[in-house]
Protein backbone atom coordinates (compact mmCIF):
# COMPACT_ATOMS: atom_id res chain seq x y z
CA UNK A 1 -13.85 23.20 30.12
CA UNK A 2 -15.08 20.40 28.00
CA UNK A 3 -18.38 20.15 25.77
CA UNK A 4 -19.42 17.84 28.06
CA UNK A 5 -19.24 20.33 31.12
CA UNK A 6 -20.23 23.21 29.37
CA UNK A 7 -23.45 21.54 27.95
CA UNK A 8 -24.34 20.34 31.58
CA UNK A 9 -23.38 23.94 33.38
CA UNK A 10 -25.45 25.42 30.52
CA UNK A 11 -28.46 22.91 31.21
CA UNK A 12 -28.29 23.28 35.04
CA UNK A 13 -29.02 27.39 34.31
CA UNK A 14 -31.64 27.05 31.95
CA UNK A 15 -33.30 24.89 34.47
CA UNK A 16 -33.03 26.96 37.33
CA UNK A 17 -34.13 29.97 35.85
CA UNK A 18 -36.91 28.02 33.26
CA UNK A 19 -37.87 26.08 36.67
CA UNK A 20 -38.12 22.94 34.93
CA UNK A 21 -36.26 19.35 35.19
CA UNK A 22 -33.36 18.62 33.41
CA UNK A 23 -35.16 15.38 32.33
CA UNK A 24 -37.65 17.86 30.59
CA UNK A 25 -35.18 19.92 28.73
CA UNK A 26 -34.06 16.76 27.35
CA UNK A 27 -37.48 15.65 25.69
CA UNK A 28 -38.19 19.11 24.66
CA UNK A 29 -35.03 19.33 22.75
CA UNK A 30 -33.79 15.98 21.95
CA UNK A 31 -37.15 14.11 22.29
CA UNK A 32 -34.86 12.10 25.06
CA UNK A 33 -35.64 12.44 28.90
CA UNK A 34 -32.78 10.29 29.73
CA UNK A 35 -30.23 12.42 27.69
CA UNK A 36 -28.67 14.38 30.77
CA UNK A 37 -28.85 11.18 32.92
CA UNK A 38 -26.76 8.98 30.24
CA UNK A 39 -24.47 11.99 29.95
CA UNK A 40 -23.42 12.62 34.02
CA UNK A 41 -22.61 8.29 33.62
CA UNK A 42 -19.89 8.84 30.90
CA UNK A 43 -22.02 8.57 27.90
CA UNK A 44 -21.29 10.82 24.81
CA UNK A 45 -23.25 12.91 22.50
CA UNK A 46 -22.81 14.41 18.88
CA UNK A 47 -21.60 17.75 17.73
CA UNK A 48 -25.06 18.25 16.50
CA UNK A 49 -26.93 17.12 19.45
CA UNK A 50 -24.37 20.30 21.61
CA UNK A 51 -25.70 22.41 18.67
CA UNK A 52 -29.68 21.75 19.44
CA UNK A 53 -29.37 22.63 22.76
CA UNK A 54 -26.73 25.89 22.55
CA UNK A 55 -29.82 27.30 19.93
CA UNK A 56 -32.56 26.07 22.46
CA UNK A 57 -30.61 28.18 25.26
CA UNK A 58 -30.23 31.17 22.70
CA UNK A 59 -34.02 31.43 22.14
CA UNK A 60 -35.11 30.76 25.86
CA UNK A 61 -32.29 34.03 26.34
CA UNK A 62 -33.58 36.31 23.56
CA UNK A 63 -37.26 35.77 24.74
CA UNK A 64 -36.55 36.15 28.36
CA UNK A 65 -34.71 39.14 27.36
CA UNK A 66 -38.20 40.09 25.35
CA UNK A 67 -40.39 39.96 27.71
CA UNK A 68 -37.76 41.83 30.21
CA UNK A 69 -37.36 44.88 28.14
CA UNK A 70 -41.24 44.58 27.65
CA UNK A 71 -42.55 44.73 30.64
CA UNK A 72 -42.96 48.68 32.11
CA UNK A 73 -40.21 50.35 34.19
CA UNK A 74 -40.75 51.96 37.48
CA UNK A 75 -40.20 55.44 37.80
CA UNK A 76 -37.41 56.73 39.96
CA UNK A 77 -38.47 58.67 42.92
């Protein structure tokens, strides 16, 4: 799988599960709502640019994982 495709499969989960745009990810990480929609035409991005958003995804997944282990259990019957 390419950066390219990983960075998009990657973006495509956060969104689902963060229920927000793809177009939003973009100008929360990259200041750049057009990002993803330059990127699906054949457009190309830097090393560093991959690197913003694999941390982004990181934090979203250790809060998420936070507030999962956070919030109280239910008690087996």
């Amino acid at each position: 799988m390419t950066l390219k495709a990983t960075l998009l499969k990657a973006a495509e989960r956060h969104c689902r599960f963060a229920g927000i745009s793809k177009a939003r990810l973009a100008s929360i990480v990259v200041n750049d709502g057009k990002f993803f929609d330059r990127i699906e035409r054949g457009g190309s991005f830097t090393a560093e640019t991959y690197e913003r958003f694999m941390a982004h995804f990181a934090r979203s997944d250790a809060r998420r994982a936070a507030a999962l282990e956070s919030r109280p259990r239910r008690e087996k019957r």
